[in-house]
C-alpha atoms as a PDB file:
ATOM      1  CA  UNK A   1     -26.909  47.376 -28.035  1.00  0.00           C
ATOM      2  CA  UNK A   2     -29.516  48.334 -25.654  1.00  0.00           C
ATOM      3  CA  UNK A   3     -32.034  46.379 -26.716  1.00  0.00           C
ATOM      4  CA  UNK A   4     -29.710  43.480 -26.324  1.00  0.00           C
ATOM      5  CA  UNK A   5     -29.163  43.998 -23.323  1.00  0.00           C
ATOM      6  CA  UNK A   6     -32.189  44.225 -22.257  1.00  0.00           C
ATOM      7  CA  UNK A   7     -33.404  40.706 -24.044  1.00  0.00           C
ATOM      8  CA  UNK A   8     -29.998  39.229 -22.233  1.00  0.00           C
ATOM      9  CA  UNK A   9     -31.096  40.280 -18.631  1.00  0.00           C
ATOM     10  CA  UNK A  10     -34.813  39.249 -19.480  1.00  0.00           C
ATOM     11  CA  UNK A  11     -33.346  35.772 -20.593  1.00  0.00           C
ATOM     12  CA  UNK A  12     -31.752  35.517 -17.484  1.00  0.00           C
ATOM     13  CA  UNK A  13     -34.063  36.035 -15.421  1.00  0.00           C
ATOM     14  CA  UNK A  14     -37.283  33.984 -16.971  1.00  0.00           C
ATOM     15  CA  UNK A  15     -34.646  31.354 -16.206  1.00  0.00           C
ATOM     16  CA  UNK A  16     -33.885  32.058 -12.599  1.00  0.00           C
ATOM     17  CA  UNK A  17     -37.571  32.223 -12.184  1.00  0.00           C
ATOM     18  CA  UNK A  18     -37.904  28.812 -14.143  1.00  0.00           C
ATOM     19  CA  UNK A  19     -35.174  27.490 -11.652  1.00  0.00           C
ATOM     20  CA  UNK A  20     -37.108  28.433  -8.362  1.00  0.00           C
ATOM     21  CA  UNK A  21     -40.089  27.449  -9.377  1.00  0.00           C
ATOM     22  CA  UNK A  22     -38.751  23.907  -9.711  1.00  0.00           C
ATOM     23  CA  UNK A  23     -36.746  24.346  -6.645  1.00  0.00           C
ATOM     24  CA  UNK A  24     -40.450  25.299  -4.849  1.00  0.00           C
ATOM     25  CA  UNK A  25     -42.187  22.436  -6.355  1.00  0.00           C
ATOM     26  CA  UNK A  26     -39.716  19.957  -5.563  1.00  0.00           C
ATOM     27  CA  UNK A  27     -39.541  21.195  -1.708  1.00  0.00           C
ATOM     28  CA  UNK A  28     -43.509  21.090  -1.923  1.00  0.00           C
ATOM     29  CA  UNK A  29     -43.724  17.435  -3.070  1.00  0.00           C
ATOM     30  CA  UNK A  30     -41.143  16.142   0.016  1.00  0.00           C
ATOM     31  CA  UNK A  31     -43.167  18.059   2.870  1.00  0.00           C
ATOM     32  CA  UNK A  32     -46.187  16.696   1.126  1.00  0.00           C
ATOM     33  CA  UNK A  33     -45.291  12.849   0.675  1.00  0.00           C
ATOM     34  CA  UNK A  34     -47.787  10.720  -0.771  1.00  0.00           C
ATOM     35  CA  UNK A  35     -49.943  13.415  -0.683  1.00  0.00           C
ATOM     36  CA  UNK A  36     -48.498  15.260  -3.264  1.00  0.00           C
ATOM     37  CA  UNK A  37     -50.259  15.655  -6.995  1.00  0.00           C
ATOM     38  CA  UNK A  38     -49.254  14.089  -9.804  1.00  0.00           C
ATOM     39  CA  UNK A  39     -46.535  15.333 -12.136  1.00  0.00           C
ATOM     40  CA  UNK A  40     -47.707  16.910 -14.729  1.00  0.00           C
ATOM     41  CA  UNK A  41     -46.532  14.821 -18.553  1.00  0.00           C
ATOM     42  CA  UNK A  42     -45.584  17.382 -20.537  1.00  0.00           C
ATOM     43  CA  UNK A  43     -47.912  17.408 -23.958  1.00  0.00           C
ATOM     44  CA  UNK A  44     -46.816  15.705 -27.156  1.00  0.00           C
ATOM     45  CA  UNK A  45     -47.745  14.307 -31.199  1.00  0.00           C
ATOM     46  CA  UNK A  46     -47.168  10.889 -29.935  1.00  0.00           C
ATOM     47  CA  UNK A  47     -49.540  11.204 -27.120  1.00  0.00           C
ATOM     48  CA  UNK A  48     -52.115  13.207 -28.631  1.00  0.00           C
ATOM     49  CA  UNK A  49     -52.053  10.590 -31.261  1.00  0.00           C
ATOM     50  CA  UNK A  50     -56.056  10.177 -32.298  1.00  0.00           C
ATOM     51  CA  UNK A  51     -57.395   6.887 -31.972  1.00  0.00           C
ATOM     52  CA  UNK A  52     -57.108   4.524 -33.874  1.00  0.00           C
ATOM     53  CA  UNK A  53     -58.874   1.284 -35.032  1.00  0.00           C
ATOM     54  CA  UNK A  54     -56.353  -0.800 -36.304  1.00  0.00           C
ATOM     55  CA  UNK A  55     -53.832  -0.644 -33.527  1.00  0.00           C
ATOM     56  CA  UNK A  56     -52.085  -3.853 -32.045  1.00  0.00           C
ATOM     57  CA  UNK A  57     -53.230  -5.367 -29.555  1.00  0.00           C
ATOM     58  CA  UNK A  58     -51.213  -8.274 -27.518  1.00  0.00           C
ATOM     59  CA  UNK A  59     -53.550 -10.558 -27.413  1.00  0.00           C
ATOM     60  CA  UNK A  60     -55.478 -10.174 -31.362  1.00  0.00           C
ATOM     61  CA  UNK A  61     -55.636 -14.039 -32.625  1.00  0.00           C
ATOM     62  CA  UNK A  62     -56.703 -12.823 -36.036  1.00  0.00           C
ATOM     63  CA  UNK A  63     -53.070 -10.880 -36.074  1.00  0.00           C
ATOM     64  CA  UNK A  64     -51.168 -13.881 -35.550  1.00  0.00           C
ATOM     65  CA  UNK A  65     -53.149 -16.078 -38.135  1.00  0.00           C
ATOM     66  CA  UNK A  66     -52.224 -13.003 -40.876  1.00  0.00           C
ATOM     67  CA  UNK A  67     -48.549 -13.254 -39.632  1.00  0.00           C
ATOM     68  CA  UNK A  68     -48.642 -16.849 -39.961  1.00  0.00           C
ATOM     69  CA  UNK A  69     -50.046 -17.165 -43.645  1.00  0.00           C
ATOM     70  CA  UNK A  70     -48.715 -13.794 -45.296  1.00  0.00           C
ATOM     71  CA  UNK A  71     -46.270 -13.454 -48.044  1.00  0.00           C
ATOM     72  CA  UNK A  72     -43.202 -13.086 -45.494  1.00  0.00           C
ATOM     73  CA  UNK A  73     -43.560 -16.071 -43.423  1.00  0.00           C
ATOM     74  CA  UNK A  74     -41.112 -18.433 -44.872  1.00  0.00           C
ATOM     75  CA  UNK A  75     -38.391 -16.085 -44.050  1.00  0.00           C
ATOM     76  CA  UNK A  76     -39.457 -15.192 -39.898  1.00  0.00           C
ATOM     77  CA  UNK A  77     -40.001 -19.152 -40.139  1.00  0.00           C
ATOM     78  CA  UNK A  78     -36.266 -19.948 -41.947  1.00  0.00           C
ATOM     79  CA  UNK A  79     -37.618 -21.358 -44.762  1.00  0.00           C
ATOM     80  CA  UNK A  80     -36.372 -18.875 -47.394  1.00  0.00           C
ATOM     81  CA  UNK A  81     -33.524 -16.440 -47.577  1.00  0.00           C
ATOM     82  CA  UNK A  82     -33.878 -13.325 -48.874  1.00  0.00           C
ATOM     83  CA  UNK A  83     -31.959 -12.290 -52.249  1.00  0.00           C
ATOM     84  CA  UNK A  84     -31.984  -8.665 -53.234  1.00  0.00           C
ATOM     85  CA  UNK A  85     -31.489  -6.788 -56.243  1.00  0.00           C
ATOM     86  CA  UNK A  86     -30.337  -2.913 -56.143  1.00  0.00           C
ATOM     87  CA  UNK A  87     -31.397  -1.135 -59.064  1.00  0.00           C
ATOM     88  CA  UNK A  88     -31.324   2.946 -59.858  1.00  0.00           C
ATOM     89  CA  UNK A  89     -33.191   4.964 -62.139  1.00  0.00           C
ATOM     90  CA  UNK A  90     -31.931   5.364 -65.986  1.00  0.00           C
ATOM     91  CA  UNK A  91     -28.631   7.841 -66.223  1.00  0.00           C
ATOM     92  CA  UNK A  92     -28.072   7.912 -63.105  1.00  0.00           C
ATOM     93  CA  UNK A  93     -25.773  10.295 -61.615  1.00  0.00           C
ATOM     94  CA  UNK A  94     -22.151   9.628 -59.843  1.00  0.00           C
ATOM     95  CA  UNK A  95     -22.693  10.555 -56.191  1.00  0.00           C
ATOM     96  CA  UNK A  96     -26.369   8.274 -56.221  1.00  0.00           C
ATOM     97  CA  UNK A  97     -23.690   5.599 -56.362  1.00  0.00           C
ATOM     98  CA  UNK A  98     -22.711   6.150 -52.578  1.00  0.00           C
ATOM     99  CA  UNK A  99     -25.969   5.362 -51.411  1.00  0.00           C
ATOM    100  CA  UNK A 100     -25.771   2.401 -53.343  1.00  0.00           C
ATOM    101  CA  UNK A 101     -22.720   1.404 -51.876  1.00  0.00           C
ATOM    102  CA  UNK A 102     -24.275   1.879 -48.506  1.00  0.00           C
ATOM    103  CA  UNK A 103     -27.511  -0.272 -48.959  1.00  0.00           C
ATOM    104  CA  UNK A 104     -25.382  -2.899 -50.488  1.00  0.00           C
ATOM    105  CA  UNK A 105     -23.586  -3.075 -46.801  1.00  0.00           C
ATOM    106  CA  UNK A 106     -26.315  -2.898 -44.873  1.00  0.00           C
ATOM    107  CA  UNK A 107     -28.461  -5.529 -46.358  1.00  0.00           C
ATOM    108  CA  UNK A 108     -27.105  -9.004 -46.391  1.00  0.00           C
ATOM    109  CA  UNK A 109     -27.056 -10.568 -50.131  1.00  0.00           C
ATOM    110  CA  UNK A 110     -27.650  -7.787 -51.982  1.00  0.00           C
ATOM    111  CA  UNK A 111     -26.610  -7.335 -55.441  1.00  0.00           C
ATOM    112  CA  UNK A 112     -26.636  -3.997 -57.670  1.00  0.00           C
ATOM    113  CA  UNK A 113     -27.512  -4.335 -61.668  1.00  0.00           C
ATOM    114  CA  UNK A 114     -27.131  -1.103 -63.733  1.00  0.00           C
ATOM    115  CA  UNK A 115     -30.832   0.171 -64.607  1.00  0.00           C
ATOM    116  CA  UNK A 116     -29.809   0.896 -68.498  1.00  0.00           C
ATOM    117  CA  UNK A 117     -32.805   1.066 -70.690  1.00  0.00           C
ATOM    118  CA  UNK A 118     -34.587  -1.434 -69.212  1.00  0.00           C
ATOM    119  CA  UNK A 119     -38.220  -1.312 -67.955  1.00  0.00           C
ATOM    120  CA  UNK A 120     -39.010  -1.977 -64.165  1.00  0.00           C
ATOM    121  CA  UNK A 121     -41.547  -5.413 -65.442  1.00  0.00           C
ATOM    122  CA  UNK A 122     -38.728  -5.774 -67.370  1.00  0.00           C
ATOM    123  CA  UNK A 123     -36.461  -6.554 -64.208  1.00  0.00           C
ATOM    124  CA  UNK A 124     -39.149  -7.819 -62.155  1.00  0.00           C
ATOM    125  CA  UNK A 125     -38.881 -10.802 -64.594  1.00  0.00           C
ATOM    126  CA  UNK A 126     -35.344 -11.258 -64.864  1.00  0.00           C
ATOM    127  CA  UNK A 127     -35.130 -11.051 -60.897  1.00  0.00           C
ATOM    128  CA  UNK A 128     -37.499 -13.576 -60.923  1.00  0.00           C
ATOM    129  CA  UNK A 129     -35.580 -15.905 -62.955  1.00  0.00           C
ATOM    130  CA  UNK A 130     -32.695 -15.122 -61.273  1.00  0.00           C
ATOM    131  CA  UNK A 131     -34.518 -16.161 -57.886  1.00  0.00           C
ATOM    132  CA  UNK A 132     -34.360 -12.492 -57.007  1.00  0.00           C
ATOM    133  CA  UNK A 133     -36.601 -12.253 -54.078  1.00  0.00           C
ATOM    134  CA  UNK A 134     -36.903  -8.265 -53.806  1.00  0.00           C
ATOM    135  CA  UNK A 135     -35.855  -5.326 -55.288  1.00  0.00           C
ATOM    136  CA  UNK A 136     -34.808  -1.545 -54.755  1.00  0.00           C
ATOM    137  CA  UNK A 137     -35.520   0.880 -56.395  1.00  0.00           C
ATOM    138  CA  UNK A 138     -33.377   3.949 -56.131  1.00  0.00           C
ATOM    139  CA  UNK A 139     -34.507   7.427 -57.806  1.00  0.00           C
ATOM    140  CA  UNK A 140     -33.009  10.783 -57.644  1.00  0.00           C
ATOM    141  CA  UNK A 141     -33.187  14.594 -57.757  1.00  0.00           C
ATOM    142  CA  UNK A 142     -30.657  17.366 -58.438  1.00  0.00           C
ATOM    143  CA  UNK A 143     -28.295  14.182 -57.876  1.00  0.00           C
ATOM    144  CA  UNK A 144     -29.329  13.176 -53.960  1.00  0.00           C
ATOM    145  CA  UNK A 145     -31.425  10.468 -53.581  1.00  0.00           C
ATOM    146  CA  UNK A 146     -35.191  11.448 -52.717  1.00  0.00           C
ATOM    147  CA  UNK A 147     -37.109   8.181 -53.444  1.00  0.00           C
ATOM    148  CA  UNK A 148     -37.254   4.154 -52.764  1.00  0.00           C
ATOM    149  CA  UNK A 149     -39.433   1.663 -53.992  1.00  0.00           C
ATOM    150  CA  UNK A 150     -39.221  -1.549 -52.673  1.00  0.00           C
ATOM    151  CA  UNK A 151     -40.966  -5.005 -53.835  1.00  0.00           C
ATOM    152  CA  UNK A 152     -41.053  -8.489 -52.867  1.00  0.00           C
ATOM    153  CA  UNK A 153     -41.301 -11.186 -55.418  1.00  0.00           C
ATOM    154  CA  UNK A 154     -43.458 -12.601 -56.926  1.00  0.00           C
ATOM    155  CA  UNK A 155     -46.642 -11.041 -56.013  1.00  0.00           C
ATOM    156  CA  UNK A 156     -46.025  -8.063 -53.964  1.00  0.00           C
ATOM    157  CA  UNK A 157     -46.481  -6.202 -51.827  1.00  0.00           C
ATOM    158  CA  UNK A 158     -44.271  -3.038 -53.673  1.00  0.00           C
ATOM    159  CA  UNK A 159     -44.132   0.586 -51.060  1.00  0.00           C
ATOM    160  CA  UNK A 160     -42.986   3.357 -52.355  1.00  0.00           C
ATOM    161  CA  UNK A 161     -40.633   5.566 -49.943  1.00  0.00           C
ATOM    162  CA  UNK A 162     -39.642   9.276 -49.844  1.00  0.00           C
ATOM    163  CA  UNK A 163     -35.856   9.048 -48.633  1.00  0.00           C
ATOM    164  CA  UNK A 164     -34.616  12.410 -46.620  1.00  0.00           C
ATOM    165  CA  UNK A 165     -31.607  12.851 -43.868  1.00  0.00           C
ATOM    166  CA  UNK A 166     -29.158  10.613 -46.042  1.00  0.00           C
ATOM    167  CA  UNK A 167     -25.667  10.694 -44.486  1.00  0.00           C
ATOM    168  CA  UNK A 168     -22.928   8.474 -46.295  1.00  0.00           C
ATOM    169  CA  UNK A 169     -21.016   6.200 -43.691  1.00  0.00           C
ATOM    170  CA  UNK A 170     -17.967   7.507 -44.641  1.00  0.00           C
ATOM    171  CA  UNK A 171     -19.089  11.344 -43.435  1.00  0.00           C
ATOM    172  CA  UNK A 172     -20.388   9.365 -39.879  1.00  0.00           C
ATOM    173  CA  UNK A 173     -17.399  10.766 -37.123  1.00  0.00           C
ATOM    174  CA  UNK A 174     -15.726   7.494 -35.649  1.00  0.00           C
ATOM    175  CA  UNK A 175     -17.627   4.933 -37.720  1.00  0.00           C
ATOM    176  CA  UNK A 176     -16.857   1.352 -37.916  1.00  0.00           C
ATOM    177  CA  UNK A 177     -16.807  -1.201 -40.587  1.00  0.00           C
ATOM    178  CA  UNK A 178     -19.145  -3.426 -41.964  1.00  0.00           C
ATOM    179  CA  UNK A 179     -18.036  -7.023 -41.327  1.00  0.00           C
ATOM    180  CA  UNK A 180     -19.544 -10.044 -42.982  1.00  0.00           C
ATOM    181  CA  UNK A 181     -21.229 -11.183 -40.104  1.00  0.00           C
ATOM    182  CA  UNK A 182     -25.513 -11.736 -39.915  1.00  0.00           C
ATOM    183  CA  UNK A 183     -26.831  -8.344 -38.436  1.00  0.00           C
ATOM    184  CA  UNK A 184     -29.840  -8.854 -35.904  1.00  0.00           C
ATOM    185  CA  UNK A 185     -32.569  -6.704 -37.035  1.00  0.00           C
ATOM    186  CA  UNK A 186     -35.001  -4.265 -34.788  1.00  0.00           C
ATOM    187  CA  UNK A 187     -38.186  -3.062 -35.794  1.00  0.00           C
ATOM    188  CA  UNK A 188     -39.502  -0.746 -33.172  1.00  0.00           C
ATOM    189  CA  UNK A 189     -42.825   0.902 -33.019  1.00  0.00           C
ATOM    190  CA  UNK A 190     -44.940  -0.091 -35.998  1.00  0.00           C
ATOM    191  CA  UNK A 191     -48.186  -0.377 -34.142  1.00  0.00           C
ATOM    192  CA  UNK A 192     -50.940  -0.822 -36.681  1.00  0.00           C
ATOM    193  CA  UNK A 193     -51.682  -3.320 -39.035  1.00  0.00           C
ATOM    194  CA  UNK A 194     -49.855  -0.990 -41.822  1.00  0.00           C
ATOM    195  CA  UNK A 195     -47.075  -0.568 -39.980  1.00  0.00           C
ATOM    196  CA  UNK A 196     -47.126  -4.317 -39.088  1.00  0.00           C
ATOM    197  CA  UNK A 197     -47.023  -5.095 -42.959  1.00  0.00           C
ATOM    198  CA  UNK A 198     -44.331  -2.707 -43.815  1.00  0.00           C
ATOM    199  CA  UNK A 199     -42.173  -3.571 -40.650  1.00  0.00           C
ATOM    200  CA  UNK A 200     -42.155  -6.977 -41.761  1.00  0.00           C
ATOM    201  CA  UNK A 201     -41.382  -6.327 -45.448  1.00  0.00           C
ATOM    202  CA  UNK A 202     -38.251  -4.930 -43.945  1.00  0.00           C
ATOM    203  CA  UNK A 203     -37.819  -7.311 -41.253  1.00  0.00           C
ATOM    204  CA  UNK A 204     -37.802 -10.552 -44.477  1.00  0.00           C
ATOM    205  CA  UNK A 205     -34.564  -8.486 -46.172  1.00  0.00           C
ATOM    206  CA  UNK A 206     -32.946  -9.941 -43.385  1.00  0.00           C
ATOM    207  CA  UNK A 207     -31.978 -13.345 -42.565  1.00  0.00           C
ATOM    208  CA  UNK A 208     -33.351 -14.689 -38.970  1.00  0.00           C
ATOM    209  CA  UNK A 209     -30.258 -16.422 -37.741  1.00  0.00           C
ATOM    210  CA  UNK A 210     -27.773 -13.376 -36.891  1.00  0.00           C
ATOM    211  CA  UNK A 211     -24.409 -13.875 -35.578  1.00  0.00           C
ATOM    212  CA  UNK A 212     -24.806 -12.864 -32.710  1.00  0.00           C
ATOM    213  CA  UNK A 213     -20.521 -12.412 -32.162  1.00  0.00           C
ATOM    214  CA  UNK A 214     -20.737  -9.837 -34.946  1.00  0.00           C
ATOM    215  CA  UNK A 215     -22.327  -7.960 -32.511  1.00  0.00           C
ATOM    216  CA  UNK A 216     -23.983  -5.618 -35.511  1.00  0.00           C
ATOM    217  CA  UNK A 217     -27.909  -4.249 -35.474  1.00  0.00           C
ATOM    218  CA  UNK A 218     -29.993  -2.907 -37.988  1.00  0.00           C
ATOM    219  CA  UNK A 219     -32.756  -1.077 -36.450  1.00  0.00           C
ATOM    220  CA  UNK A 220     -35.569   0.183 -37.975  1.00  0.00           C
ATOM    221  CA  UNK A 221     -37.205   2.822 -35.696  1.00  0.00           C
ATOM    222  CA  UNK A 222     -40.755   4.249 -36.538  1.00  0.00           C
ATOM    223  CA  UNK A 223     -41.838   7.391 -35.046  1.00  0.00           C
ATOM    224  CA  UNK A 224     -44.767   9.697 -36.302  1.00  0.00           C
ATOM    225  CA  UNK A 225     -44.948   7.723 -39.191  1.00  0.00           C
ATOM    226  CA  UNK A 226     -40.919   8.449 -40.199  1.00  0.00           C
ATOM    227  CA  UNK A 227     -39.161   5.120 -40.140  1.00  0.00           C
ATOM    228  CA  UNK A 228     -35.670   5.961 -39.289  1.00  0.00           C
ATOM    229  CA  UNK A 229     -32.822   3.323 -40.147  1.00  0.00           C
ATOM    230  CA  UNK A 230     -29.551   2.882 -38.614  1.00  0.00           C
ATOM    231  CA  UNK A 231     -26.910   0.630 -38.365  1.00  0.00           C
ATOM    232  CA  UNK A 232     -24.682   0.016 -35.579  1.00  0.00           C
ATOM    233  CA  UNK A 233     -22.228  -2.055 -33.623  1.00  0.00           C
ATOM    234  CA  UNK A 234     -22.551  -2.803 -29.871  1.00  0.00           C
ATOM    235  CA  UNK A 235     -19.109  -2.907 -28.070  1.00  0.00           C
ATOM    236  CA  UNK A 236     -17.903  -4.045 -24.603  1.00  0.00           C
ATOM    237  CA  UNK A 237     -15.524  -1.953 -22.792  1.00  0.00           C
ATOM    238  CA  UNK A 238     -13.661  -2.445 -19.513  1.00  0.00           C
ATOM    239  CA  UNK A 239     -13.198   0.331 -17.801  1.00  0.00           C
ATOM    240  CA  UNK A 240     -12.462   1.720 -13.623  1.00  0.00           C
ATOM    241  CA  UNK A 241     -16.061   1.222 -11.753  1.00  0.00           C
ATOM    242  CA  UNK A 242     -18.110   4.085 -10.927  1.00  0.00           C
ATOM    243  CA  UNK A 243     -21.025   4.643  -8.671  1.00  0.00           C
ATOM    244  CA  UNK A 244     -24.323   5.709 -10.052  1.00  0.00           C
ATOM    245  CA  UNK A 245     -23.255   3.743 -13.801  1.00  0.00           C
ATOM    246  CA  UNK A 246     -24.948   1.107 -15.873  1.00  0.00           C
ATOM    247  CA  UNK A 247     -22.246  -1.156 -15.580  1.00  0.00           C
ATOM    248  CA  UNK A 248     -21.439  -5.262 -14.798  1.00  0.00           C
ATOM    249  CA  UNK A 249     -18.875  -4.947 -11.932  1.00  0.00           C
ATOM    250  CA  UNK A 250     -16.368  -7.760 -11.165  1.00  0.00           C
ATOM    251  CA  UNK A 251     -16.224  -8.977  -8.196  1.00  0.00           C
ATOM    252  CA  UNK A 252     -13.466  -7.494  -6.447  1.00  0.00           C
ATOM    253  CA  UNK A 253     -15.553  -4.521  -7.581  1.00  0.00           C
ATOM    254  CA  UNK A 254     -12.615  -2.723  -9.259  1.00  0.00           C
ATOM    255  CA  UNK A 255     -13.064  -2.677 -13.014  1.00  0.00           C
ATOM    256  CA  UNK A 256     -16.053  -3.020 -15.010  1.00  0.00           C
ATOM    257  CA  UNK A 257     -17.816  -3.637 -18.598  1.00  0.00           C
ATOM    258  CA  UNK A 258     -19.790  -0.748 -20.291  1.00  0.00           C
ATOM    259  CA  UNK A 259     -21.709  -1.121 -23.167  1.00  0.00           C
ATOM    260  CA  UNK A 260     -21.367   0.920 -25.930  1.00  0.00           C
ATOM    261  CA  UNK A 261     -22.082   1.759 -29.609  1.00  0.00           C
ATOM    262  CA  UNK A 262     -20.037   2.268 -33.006  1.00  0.00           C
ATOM    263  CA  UNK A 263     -22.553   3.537 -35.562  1.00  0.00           C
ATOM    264  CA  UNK A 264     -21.433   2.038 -39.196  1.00  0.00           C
ATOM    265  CA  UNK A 265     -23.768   3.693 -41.437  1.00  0.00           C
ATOM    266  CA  UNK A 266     -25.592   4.675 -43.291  1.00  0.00           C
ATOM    267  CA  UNK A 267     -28.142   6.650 -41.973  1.00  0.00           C
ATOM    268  CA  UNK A 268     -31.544   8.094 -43.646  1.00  0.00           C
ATOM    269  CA  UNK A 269     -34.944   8.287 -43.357  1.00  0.00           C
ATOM    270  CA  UNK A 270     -38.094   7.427 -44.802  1.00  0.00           C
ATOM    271  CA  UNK A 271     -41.595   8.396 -45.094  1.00  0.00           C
ATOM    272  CA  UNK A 272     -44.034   6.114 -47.180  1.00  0.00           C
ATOM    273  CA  UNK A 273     -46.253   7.382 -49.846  1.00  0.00           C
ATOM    274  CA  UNK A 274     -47.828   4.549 -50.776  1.00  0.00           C
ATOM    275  CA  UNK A 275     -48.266   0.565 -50.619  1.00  0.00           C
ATOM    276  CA  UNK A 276     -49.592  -1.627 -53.502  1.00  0.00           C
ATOM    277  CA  UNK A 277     -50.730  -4.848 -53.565  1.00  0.00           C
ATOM    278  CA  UNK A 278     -48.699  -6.312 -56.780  1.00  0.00           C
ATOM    279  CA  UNK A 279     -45.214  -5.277 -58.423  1.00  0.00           C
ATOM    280  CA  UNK A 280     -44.794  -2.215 -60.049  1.00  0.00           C
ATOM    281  CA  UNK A 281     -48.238  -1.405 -61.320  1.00  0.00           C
ATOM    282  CA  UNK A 282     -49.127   2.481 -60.597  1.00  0.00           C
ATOM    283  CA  UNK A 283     -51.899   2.440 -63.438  1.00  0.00           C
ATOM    284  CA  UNK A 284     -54.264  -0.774 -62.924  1.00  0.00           C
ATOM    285  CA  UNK A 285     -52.517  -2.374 -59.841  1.00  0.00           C
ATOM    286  CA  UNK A 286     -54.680  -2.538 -56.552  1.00  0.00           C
ATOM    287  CA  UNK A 287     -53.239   0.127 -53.579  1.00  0.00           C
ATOM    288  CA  UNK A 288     -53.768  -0.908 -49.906  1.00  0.00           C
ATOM    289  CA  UNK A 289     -52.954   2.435 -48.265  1.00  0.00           C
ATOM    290  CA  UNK A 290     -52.355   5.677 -50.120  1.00  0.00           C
ATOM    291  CA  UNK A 291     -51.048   8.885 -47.962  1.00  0.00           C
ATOM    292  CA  UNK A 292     -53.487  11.618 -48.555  1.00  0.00           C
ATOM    293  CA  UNK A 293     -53.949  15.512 -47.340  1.00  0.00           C
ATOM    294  CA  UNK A 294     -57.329  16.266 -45.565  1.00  0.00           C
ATOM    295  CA  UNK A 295     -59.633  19.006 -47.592  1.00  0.00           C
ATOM    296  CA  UNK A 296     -57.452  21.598 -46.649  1.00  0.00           C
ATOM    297  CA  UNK A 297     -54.378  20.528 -48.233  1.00  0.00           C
ATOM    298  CA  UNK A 298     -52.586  19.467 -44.820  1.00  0.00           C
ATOM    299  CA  UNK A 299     -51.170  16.547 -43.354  1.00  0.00           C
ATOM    300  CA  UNK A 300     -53.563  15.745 -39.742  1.00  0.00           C
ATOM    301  CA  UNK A 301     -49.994  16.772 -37.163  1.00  0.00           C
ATOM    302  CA  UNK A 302     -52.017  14.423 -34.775  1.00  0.00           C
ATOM    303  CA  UNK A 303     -52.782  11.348 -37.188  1.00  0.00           C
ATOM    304  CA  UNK A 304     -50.198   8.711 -38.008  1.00  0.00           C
ATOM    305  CA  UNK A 305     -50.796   5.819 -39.786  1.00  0.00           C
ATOM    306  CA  UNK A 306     -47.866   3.369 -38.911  1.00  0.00           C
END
């Protein structure tokens, strides 16, 4: 008990310290005006992110010629719709179902097929004739989802993704429901050529016309080389004006519209092991990017990829 309190009242006061030293600094910084130093950014991954060579760059002519001739052009150019097939691994188990579910609402003309005994070149040729333009691939362990492969027809490419974080829509607090309307679609922070190749493979599962009244958005959020997914639903809400809020007063300055959110689900995350070049070929097919440990077993914390 005594030691406890003694860890309480040291708590305390590193944080009363902690308070007047901001207190000083702020008082410091209006006597000294312009004259004052520079904040200090506190350090982080994404900043000490190493160079790299392959990063975007605005103004790269030979990235816009790729976008223009690659494999998912037709569909950022409305020339093809995306058809998906939803797949699982053979015998699966009951609750890998709910994830199904889920993907099945949040991408647009998607259709599940039981796996049976079939191959996967197998289905790649029956999605083909069936005008199947990609497919998912769901696997499993100890009944949770842990893996998705994804492929575009007819040539590739096919990524392989570790899936972690799952959480059903149904366990979301407050969530909406999935209407039949065109989602828009954000892809947010793939800044390499990689991550410019896999942001579009997801980007062309989704048509390029959204319905824009459905007010629904599938975002695809990449950060240290996770690519977070969720799906939500902006509302508009009228509400008493307040100063100091981000909101679109009337003019007799009264009421007002805030924006807000409804998440709909689901929501998970993924980490890619590995991109190939064709369909479903791990033996003889060609791999453009394969994630690797350095010599010491370890992922780089300061080396991302995406």
């Amino acid at each position: 008990m005594k030691r406890q309190q003694m860890y309480n009242k040291q708590k305390k006061e590193k944080k009363q310290l902690k308070v007047e030293n901001k207190k000083r600094k702020l008082k410091e910084r209006a006597e000294l005006g312009d004259r004052a130093p520079p904040k200090q950014e506190p350090k982080s991954l994404d900043k000490m992110r190493e160079v790299d060579i392959t990063m975007l760059q605005p103004d790269d002519e030979e990235v816009f010629a790729d976008m223009n001739e690659d494999e998912f052009a037709p569909y950022y150019d409305n020339l093809k719709q995306a058809k998906i097939m939803v797949t699982t691994r053979p015998r699966p188990s009951k609750q890998l179902f709910a994830f199904v579910a889920d993907l099945l609402q949040l991408f647009p003309n998607c259709y599940f097929y039981p796996r049976k005994t079939f191959s996967l070149k197998q289905i790649v040729g029956f999605s083909e004739k069936k005008n199947f333009t990609h497919i998912i691939v769901i696997n499993e362990k100890n009944k949770e989802a842990n893996a998705m492969v994804v492929t575009h027809l007819p040539y590739g490419p096919t990524a392989m993704f570790k899936v972690t974080n799952i959480v059903a829509s149904s366990s979301i607090s407050g969530h909406g429901r999935v209407t039949d309307h065109r989602p828009e679609v954000v892809l947010n922070n793939f800044n390499t050529r990689l991550g410019l190749r896999v942001g579009r493979l997801f980007g062309s599962m989704f048509p390029h016309e959204p319905e824009f009244h459905g007010r629904q958005v599938a975002t695809f959020h990449n950060q240290r080389d996770f690519i977070f997914v969720r799906y939500h639903r902006y509302l508009f809400e009228e509400k008493k004006a307040r100063p100091n809020k981000t909101q679109i007063v009337s003019k007799d300055g009264k009421t007002a519209v805030q924006v807000t959110t409804q998440e709909l689900g689901p929501r998970f995350t993924l980490k890619m092991k590995w991109l190939q070049a064709g369909t479903f070929d791990t033996k003889e097919g060609e791999f453009e990017w394969i994630h690797k440990q350095n010599e010491h077993g370890k992922n780089d914390r300061k080396r991302f990829f995406l």
